[in-house]
Protein backbone atom coordinates (compact mmCIF):
# COMPACT_ATOMS: atom_id res chain seq x y z
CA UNK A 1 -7.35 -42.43 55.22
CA UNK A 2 -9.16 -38.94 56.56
CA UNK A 3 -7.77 -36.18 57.90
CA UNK A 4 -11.04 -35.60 60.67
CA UNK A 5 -10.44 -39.95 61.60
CA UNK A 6 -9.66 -40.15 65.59
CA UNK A 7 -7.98 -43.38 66.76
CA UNK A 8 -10.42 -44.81 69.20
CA UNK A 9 -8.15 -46.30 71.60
CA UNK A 10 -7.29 -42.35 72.80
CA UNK A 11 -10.42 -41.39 73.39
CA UNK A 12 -10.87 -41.05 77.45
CA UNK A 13 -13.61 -40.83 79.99
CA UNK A 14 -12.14 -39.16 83.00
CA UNK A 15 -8.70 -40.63 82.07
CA UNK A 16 -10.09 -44.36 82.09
CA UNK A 17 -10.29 -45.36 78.11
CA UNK A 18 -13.58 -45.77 76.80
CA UNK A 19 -13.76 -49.30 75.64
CA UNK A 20 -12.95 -50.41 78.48
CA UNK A 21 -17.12 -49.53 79.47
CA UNK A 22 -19.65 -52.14 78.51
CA UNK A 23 -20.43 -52.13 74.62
CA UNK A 24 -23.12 -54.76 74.01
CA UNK A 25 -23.19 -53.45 70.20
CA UNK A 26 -21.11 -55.27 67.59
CA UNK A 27 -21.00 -53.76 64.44
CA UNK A 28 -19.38 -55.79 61.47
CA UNK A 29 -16.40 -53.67 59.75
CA UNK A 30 -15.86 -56.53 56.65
CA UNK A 31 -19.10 -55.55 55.22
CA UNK A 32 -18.29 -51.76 55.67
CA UNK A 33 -14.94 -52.33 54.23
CA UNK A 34 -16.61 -54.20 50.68
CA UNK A 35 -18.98 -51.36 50.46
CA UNK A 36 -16.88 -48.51 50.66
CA UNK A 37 -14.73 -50.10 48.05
CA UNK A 38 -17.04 -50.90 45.40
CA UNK A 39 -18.35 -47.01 46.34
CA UNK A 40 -15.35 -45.83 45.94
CA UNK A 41 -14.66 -47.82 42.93
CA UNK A 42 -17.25 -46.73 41.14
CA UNK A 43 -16.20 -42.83 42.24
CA UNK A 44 -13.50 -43.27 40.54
CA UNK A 45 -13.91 -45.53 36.93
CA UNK A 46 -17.28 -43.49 36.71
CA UNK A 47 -16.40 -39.69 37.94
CA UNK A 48 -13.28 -40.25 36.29
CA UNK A 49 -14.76 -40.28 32.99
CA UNK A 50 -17.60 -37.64 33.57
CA UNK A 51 -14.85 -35.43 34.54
CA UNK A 52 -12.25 -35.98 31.71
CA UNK A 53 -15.29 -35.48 29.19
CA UNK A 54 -16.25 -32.25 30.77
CA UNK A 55 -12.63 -30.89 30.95
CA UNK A 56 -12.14 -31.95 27.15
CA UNK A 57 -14.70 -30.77 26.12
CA UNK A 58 -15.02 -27.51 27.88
CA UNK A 59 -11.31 -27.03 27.85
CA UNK A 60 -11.20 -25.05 24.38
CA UNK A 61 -13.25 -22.26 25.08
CA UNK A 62 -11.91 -21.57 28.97
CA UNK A 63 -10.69 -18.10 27.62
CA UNK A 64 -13.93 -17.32 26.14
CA UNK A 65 -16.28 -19.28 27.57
CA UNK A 66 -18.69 -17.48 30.17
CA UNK A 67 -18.46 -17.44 34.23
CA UNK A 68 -20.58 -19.97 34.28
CA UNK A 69 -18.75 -22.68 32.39
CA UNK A 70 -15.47 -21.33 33.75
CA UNK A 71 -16.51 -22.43 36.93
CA UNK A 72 -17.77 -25.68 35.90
CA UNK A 73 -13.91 -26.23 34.49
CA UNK A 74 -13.11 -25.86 38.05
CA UNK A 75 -15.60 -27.86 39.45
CA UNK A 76 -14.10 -31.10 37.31
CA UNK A 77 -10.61 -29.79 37.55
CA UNK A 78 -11.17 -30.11 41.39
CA UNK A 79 -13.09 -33.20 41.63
CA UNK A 80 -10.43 -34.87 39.23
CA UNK A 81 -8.17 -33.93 41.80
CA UNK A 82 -9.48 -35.95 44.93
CA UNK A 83 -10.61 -38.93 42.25
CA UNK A 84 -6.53 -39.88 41.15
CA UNK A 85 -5.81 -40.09 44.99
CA UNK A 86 -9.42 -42.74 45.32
CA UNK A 87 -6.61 -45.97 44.75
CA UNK A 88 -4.93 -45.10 48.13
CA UNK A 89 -8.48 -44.91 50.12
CA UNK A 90 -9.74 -48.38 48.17
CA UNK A 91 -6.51 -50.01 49.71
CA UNK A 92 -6.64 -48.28 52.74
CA UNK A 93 -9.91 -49.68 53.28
CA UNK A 94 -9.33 -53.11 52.27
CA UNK A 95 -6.59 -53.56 54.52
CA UNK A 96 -8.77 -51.59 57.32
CA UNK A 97 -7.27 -48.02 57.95
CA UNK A 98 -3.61 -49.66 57.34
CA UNK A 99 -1.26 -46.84 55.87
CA UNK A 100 1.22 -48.16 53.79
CA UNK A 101 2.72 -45.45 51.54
CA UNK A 102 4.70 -43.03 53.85
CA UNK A 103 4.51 -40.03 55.65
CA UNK A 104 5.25 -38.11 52.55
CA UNK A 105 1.92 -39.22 50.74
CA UNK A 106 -0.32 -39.38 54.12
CA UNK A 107 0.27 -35.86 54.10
CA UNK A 108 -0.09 -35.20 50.29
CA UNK A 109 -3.30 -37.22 49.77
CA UNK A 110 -5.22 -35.81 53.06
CA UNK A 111 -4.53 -31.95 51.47
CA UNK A 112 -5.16 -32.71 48.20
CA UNK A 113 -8.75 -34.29 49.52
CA UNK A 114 -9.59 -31.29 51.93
CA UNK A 115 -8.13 -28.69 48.85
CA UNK A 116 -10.94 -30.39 47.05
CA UNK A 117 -13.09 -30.66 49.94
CA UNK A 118 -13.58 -26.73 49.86
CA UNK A 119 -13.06 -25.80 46.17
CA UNK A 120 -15.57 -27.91 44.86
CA UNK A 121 -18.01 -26.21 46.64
CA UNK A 122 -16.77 -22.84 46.72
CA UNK A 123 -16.60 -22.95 42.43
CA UNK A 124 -20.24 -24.16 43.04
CA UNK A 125 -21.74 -21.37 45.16
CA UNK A 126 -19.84 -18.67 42.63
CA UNK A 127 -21.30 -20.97 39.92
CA UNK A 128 -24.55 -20.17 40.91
CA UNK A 129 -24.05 -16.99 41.47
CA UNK A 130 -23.30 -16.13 38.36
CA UNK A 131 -26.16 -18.48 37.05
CA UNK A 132 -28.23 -16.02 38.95
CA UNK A 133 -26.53 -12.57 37.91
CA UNK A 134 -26.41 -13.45 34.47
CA UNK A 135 -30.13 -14.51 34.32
CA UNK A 136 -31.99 -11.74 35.96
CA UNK A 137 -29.09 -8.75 35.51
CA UNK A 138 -28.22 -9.83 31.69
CA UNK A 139 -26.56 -5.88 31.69
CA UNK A 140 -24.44 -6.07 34.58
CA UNK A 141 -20.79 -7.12 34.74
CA UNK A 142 -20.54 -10.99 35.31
CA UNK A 143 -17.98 -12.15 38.24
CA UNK A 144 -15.79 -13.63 35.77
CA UNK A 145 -15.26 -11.68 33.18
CA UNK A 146 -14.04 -13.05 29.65
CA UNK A 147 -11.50 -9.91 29.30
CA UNK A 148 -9.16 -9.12 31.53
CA UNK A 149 -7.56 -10.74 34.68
CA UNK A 150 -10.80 -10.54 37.36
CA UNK A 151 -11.50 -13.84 36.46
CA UNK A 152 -7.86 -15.41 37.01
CA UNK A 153 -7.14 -13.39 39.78
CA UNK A 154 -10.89 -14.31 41.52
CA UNK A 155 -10.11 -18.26 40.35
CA UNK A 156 -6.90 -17.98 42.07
CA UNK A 157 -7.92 -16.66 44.98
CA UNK A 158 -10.52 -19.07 45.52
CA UNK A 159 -7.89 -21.94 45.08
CA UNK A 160 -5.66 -19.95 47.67
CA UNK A 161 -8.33 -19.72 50.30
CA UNK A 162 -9.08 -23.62 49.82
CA UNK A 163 -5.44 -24.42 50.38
CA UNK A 164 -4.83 -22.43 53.34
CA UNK A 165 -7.95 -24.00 55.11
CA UNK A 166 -6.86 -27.70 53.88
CA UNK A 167 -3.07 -26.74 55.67
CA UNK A 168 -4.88 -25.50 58.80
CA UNK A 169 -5.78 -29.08 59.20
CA UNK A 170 -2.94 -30.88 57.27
CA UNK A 171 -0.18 -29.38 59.92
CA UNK A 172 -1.74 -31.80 62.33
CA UNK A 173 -1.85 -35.08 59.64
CA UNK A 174 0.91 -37.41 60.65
CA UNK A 175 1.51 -41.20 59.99
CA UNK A 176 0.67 -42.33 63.57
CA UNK A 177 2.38 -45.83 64.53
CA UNK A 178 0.32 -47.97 66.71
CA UNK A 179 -0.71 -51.94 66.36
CA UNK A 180 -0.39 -50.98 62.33
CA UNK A 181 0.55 -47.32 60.69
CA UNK A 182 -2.09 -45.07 59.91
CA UNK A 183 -2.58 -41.58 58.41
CA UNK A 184 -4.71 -39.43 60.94
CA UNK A 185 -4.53 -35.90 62.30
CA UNK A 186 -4.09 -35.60 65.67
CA UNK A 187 -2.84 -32.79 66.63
CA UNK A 188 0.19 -33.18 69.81
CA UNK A 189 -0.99 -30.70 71.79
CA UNK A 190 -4.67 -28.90 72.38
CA UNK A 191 -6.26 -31.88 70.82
CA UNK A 192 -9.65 -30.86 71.60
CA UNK A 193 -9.54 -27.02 70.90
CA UNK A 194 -8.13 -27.83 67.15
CA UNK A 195 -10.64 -30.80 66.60
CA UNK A 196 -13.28 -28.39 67.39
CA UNK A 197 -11.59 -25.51 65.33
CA UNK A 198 -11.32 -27.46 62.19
CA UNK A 199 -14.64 -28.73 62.25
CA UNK A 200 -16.26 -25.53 62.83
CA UNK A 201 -14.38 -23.78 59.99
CA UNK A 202 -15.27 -26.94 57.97
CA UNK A 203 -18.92 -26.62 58.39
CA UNK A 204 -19.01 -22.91 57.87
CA UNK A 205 -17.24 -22.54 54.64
CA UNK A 206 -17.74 -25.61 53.25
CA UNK A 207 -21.30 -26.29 53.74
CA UNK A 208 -22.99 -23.32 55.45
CA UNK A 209 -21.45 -20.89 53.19
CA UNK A 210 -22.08 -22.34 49.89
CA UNK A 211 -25.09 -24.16 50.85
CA UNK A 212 -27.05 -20.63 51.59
CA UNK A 213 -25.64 -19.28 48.48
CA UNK A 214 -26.43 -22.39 46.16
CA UNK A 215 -30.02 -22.47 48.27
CA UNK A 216 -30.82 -18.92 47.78
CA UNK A 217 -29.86 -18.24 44.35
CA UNK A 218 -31.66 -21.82 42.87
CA UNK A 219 -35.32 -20.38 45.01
CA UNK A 220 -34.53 -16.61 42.85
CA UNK A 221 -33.99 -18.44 39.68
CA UNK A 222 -36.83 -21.08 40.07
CA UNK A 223 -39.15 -17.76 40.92
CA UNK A 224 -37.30 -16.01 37.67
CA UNK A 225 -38.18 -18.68 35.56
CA UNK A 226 -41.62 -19.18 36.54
CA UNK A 227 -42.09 -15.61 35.23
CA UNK A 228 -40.34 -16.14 31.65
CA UNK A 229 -42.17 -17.50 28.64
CA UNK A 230 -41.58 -20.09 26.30
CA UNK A 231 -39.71 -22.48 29.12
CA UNK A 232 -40.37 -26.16 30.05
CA UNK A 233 -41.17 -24.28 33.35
CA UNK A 234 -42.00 -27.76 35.79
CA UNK A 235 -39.11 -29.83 34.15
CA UNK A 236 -36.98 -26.32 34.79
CA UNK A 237 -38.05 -25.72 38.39
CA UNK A 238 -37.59 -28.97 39.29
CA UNK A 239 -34.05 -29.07 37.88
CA UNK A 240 -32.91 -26.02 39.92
CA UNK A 241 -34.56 -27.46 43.42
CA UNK A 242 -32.03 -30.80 42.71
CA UNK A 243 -29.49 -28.92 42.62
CA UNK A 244 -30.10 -27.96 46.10
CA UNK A 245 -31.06 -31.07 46.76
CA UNK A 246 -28.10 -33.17 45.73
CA UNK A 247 -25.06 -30.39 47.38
CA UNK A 248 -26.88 -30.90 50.82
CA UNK A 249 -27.69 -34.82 50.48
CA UNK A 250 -23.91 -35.07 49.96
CA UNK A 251 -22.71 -33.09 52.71
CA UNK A 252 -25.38 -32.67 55.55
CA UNK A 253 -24.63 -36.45 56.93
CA UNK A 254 -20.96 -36.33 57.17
CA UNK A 255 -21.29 -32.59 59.14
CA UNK A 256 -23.94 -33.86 61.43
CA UNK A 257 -21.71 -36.77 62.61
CA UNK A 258 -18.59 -34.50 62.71
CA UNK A 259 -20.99 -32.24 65.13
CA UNK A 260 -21.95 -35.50 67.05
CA UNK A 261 -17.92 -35.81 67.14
CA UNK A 262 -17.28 -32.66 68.57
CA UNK A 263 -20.07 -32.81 71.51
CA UNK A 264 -18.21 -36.57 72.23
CA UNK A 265 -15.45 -34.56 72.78
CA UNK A 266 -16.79 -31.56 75.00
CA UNK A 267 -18.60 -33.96 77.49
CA UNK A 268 -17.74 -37.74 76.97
CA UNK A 269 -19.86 -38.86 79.17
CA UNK A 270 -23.23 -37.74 77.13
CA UNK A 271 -23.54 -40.75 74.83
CA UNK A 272 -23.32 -44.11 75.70
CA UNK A 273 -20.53 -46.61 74.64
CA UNK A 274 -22.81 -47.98 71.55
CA UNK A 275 -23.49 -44.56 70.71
CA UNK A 276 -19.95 -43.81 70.20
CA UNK A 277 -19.57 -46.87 68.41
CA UNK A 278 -22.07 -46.83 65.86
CA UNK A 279 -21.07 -42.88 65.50
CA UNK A 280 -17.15 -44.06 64.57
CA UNK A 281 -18.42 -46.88 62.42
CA UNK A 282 -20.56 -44.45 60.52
CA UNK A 283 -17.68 -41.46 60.10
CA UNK A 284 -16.65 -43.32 57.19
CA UNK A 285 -19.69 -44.28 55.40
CA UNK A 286 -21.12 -40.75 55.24
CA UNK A 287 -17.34 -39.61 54.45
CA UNK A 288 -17.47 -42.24 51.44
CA UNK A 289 -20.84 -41.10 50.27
CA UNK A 290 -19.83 -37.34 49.97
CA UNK A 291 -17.51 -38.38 47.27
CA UNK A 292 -20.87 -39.32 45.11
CA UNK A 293 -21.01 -35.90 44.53
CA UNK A 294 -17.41 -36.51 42.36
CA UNK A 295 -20.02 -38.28 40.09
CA UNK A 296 -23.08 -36.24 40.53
CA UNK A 297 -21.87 -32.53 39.91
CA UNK A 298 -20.65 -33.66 36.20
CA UNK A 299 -24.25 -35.12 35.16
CA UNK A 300 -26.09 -32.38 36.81
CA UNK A 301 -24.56 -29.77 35.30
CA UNK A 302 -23.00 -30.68 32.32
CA UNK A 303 -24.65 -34.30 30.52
CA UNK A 304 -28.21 -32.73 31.44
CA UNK A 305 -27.33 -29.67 29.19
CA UNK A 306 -28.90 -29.95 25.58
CA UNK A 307 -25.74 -27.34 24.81
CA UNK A 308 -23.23 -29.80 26.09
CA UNK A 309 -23.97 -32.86 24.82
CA UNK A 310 -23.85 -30.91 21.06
CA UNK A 311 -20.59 -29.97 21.38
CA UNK A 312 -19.46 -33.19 22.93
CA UNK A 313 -20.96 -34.51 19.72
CA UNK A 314 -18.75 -31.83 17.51
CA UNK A 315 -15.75 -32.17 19.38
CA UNK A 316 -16.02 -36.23 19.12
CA UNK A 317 -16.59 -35.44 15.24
CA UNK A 318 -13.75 -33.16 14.92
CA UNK A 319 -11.26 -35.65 15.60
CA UNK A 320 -12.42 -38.11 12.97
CA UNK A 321 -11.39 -38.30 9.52
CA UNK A 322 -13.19 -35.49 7.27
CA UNK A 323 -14.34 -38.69 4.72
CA UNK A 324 -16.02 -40.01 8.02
CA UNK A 325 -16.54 -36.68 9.66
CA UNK A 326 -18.73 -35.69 6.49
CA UNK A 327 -21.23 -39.28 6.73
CA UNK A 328 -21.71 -38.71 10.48
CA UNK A 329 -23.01 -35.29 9.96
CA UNK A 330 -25.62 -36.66 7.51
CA UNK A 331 -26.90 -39.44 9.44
CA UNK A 332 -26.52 -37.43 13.26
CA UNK A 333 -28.65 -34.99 14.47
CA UNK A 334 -29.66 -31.77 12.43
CA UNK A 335 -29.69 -28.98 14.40
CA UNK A 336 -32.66 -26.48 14.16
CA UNK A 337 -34.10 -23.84 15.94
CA UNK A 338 -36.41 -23.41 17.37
CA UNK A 339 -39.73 -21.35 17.17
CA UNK A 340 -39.64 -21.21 13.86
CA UNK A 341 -36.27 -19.74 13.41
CA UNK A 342 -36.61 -16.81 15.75
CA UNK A 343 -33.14 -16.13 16.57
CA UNK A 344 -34.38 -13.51 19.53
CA UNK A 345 -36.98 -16.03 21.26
CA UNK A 346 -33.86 -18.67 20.94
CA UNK A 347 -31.75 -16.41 23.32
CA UNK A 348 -34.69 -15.87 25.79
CA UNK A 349 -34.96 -19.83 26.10
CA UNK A 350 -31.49 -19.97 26.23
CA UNK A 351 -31.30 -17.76 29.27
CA UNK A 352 -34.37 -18.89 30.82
CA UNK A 353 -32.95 -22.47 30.26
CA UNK A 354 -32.01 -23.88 34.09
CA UNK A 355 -28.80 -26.28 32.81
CA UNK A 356 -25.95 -24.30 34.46
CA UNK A 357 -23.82 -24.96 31.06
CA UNK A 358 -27.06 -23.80 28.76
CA UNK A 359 -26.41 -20.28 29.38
CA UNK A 360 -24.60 -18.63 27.14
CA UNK A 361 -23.48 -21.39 24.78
């Protein structure tokens, strides 16, 4: 199920459908179909539990916690989101592009992936951000503020914005019945104009948008911490360039074939039959692979951090028995500091420190 899939069979060249043109290219859908479902089996056993772990454990301190773990919360919180609805794409796929569950949860699903498909990346631009502010402008006021109700009012309008661009596409998501149901959206009238509409406002807020933000702010921080003493500085400028490296692997394919989409549209008769084909076949591999980043953003940010893992550790200890508690402490990890207990020269590697959910903890 996608909310951008267009049935081939309506796709016409000067009112004569286009498979009815030579193809000499065959491409095999069973292996496509076992691929995406082991991908999108492991999106969900393994982003499921990256996410719950980050959400439990950063849960606690979401009132005082700073912007940038605030965001982070949101980051899981929305990837959790579009990883409970995974079970309806693995059967979709198995049973190739068959809809089986309704109108009701055609629509449902398709928002709840496009609410996702802009809030996870609109938490992780501001994320940033704030990564940024807070390292080189430690005085000035951070975007989400632990006091007061900037922070909830700035979270909720970000949430807002993503759901009014997932319904400007979800009005046109219907269960279509041809040979078999399926959940596409194709809109009844102006098909073209709102094709192209959606997909421009898709790749301008949800990848152009963020992706300068994330791109510009990682190059200022790399430069920052190049400057600051006492910091793994390679192993830390390295770390901020993947994090560049990892939002545009995810998203850059599956915009450049909804780009090759649109110009299909404007003037059919610029790529050949197999083009089109192997451009279809591919919509939902690259749309499959975006969901990696379900998986990736929680080990980037979060199982990378030094800061995190430690209070996974103490929250894991503070549910067990204090008997237990007390024999895990002695045998575990002793924590030091570093620098020979300079509690000043501690901060400055904390905020020099690249690991998003480092700063501040």
């Amino acid at each position: 199920m996608s909310a951008h899939e267009i049935n081939n069979s309506v796709h016409n060249l000067n009112g004569t459908p286009w498979f009815l043109y030579d193809c000499t290219l065959e491409l095999d859908t069973s292996y496509r179909r076992v691929a995406l479902f082991l991908l999108y089996l492991f999106v969900f056993v393994v982003g499921l539990l990256e996410n719950l772990l980050v959400v439990w454990v950063n849960w606690r301190r979401r009132h005082s916690a700073n912007g940038v773990l605030f965001c982070i919360i949101n980051v899981s919180l929305s990837d959790l989101m579009v990883i409970v609805i995974l079970p309806f794409f693995m059967l979709e796929v198995t049973i190739d592009r068959v809809w089986l569950w309704g109108r009701f949860l055609c629509k449902v699903t398709s928002l709840i992936y496009v609410v996702n498909f802009y809030s996870s990346s609109f938490f992780l631009a501001f994320m940033t951000l704030e990564r940024y502010l807070s390292l080189t402008r430690p005085s000035a006021p951070p975007l989400f503020p632990v006091v007061g109700r900037r922070r909830w009012v700035l979270c909720g309008a970000l949430w807002m914005f993503s759901l009014f661009l997932a319904l400007i596409e979800n009005v046109h998501v219907d269960l279509l019945e041809w040979d078999e149901p399926g959940c596409y959206m194709l809109p009844e009238y102006s098909y073209t104009e709102w094709f192209v509409s959606v997909v421009v406002l898709c790749l301008i807020f949800q990848f152009l948008g963020p992706a300068a933000l994330i791109i510009t702010c990682n190059v200022l921080i790399a430069r920052a911490v190049k400057t600051m003493p006492d910091v793994e500085t390679r192993r830390d400028v390295w770390l901020v360039h993947v994090y560049s490296l990892v939002f545009v692997l995810c998203w850059l394919p599956y915009h450049l074939i909804m780009l090759l989409m649109i110009i299909d549209d404007l003037d059919p008769h610029l790529f050949s039959c197999n083009t089109v084909e192997v451009l279809y076949f591919s919509y939902t591999v690259v749309q499959g692979l975006s969901l990696v980043h379900c998986v990736a953003n929680p080990f980037l940010y979060n199982f990378l951090s030094k800061s995190f893992r430690n209070n996974l550790f103490n929250t894991v200890i503070s549910y067990i028995p204090k008997e237990r508690a007390a024999e895990q402490v002695e045998v575990g990890p002793k924590p030091n500091t570093p620098n020979g207990g300079d509690p000043g020269k501690q901060r400055r590697l904390s905020n020099a420190s690249t690991s998003q959910s480092d700063l501040g903890s």
